[in-house]
Protein backbone atom coordinates (compact mmCIF):
# COMPACT_ATOMS: atom_id res chain seq x y z
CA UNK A 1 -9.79 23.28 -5.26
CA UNK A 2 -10.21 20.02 -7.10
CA UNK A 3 -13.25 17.80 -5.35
CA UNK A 4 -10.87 15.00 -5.18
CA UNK A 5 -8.56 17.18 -3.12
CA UNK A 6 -11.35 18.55 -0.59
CA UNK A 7 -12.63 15.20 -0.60
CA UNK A 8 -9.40 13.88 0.90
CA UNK A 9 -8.81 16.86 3.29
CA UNK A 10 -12.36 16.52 4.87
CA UNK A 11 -11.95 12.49 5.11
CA UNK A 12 -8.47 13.42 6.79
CA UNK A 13 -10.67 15.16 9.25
CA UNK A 14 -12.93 12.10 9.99
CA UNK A 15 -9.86 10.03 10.22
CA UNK A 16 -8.14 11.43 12.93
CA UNK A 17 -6.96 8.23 15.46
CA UNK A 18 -7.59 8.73 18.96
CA UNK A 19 -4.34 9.68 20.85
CA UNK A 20 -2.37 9.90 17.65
CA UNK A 21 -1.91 13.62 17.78
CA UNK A 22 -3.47 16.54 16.47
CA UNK A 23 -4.52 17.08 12.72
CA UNK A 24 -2.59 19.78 10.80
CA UNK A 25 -4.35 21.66 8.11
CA UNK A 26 -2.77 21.35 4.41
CA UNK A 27 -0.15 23.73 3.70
CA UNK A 28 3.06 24.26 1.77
CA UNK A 29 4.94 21.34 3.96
CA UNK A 30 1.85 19.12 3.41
CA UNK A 31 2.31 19.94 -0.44
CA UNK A 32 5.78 18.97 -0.51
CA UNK A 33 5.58 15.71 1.67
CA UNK A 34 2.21 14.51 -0.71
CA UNK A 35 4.49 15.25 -3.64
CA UNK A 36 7.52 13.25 -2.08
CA UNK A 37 5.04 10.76 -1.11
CA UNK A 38 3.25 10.39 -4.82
CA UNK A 39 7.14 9.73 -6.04
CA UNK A 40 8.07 6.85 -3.99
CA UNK A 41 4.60 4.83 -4.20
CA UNK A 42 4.98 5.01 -8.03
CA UNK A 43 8.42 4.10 -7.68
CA UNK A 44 7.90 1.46 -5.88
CA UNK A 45 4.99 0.28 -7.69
CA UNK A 46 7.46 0.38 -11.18
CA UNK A 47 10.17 -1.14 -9.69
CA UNK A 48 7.97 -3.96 -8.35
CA UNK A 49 6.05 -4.55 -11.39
CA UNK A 50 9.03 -4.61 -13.47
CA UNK A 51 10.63 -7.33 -11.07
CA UNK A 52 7.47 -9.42 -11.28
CA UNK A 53 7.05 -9.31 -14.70
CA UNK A 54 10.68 -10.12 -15.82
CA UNK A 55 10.50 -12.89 -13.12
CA UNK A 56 6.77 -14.13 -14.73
CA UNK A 57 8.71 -14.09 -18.46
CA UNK A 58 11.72 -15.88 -17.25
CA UNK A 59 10.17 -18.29 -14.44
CA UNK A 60 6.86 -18.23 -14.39
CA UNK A 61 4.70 -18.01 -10.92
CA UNK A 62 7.35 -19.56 -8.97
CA UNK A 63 9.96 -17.17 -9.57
CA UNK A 64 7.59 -14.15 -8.82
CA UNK A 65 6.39 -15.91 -5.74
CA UNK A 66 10.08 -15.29 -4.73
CA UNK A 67 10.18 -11.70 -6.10
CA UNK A 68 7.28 -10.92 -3.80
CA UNK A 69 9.05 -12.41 -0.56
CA UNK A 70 11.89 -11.53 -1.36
CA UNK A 71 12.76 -8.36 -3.54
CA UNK A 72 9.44 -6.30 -2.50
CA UNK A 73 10.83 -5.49 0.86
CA UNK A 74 13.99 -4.82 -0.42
CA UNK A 75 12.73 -2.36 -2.94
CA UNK A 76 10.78 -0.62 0.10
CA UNK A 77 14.35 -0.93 2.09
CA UNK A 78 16.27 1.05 -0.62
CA UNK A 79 13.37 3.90 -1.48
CA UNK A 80 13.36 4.92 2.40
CA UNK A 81 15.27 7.34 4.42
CA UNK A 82 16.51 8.05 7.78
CA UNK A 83 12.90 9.92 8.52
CA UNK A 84 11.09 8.07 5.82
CA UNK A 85 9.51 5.21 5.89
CA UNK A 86 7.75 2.41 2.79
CA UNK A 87 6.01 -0.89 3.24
CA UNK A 88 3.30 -2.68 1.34
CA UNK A 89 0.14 -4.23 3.58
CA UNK A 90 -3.21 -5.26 3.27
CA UNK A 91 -6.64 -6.53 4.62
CA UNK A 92 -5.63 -10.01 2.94
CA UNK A 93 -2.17 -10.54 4.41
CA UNK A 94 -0.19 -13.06 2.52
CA UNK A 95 3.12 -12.13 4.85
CA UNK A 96 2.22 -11.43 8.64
CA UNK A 97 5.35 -9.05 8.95
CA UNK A 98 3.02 -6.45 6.62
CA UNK A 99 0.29 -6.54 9.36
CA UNK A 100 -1.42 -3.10 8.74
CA UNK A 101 -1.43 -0.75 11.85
CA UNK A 102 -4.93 0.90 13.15
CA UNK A 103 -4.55 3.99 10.89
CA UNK A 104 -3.59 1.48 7.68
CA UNK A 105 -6.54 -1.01 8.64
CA UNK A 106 -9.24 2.47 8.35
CA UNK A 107 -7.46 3.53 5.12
CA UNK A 108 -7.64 0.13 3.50
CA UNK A 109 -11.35 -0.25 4.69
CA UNK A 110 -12.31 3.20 3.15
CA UNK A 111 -10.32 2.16 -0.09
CA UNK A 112 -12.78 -0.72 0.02
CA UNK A 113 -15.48 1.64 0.18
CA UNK A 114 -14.50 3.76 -2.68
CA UNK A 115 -14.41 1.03 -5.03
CA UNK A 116 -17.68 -0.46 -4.30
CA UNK A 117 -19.05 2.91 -4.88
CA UNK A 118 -17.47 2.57 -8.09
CA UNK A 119 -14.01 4.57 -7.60
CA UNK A 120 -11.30 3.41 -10.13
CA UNK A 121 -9.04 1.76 -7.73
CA UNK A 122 -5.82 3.17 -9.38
CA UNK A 123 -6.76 6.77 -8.26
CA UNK A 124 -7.11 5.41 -4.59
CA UNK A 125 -4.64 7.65 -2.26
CA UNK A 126 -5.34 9.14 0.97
CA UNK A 127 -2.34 11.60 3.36
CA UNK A 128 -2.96 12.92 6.52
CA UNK A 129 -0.47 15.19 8.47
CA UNK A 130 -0.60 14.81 11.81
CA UNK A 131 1.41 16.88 15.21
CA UNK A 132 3.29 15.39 18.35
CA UNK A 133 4.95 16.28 21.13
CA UNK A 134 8.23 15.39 19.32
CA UNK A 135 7.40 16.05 15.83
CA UNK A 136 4.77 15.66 12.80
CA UNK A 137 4.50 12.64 10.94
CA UNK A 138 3.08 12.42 7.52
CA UNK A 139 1.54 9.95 6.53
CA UNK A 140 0.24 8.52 2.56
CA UNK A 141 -1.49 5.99 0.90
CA UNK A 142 -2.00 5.11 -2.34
CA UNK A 143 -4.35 1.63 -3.55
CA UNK A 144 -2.86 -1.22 -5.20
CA UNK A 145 -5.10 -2.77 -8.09
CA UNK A 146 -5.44 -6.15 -8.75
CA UNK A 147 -4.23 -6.65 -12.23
CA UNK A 148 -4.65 -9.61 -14.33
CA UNK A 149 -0.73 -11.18 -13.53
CA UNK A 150 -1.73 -10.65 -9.78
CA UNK A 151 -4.28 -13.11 -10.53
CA UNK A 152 -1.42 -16.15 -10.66
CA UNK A 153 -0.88 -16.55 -7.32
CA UNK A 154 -4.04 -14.36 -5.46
CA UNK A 155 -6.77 -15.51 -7.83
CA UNK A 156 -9.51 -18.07 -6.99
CA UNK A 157 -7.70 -20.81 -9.52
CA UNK A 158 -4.01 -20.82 -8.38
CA UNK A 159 -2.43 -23.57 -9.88
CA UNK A 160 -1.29 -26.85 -7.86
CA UNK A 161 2.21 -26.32 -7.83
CA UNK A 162 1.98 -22.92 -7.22
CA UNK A 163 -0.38 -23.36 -4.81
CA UNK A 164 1.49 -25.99 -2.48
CA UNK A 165 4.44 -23.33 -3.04
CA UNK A 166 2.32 -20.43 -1.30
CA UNK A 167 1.30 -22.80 1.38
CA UNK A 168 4.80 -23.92 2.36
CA UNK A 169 5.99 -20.43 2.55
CA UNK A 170 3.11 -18.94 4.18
CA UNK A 171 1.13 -21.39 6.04
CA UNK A 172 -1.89 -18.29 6.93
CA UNK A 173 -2.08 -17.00 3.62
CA UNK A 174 -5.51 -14.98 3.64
CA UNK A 175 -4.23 -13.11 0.22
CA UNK A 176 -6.42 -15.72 -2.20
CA UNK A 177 -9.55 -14.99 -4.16
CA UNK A 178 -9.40 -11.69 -5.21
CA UNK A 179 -10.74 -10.08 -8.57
CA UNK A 180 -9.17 -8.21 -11.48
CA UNK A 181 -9.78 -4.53 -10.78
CA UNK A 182 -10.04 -5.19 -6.26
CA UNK A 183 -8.04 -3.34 -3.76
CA UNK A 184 -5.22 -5.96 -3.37
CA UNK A 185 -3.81 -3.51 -0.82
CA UNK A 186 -1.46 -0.44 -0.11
CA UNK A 187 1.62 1.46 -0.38
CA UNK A 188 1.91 3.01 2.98
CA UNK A 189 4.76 5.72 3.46
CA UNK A 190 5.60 7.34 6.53
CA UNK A 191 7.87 10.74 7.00
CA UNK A 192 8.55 12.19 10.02
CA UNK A 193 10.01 15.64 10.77
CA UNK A 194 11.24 15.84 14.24
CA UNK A 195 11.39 19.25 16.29
């Protein structure tokens, strides 16, 4: 077994949120969800990254400032199901309707972690399957990098314009001053499989 797969079953252990349900061990239905799972993050990651940079090209930071609004959740919207589940969050929320929940806040924390113990942030992704009463939910997580383009409008040196742009929109913005190569957050997917 790869170390990078034991090392994410045993912090699945350590993970487990109080009253959440019981931890199931890995198995064949874990392998297929993780695999499902891996599919729609980089989906969504493509299909986000191709909006922003067409937008960048055609209209610079303002125009991407709108992608990110308004075509991220959107992208999320299409990619889930009736029992699935996609949304972007992050310690630094920009948006308050991506407020992490308790099991997102740990995840994002420990990606935090693993980078300043010098992890490459784009292998970041962390699953978890756990059991209820009415079903089993699983749930996956995979880092988001900062990249230099993120830089535009998250960076420590946003420009004025774009700048008084953020601030209209989101008046709490806490997504500024981050670093090429951070944790700028999280793909978070959820799939549930009822009884």
């Amino acid at each position: 077994m790869p170390y990078s797969y034991l090392k994410v079953l045993l912090l699945s252990l350590l993970l487990i949120p109080a009253g959440c349900g019981q931890q199931v061990n890995a198995d064949e239905e874990v392998d297929h969800n993780l695999s499902e799972a891996r599919k729609l993050a980089r989906e969504f990651n493509a299909r986000l990254r191709g909006k922003l940079e067409l937008a960048m090209a055609e209209g610079g930071p303002l125009e991407a400032i709108e992608v990110c609004s308004t075509h991220a959740p959107g992208i999320a919207e299409r990619l889930q199901e009736q029992h699935i589940t996609v949304k972007r969050t992050s310690l630094g929320l920009r948006n308050p309707a991506n407020e992490p929940d308790p099991w997102e806040q740990r995840i994002l924390v420990f990606f935090d972690e693993e980078k300043e113990a010098g992890a490459d942030v784009t292998d970041l992704e962390h699953f978890a399957l756990f059991r209820h009463e009415d079903g089993e939910v699983f749930r996956y997580a995979r880092a988001i990098p900062t990249g230099p383009v993120c830089l535009v409008c998250h960076g420590d040196n946003i420009a004025p314009d774009v700048a008084q742009a953020l601030a209209e929109r989101y008046p709490d913005d806490a997504a500024k001053g981050y670093q090429v190569g951070q944790v700028r957050g999280m793909v978070s997917i959820t799939i549930r499989e009822p009884n």
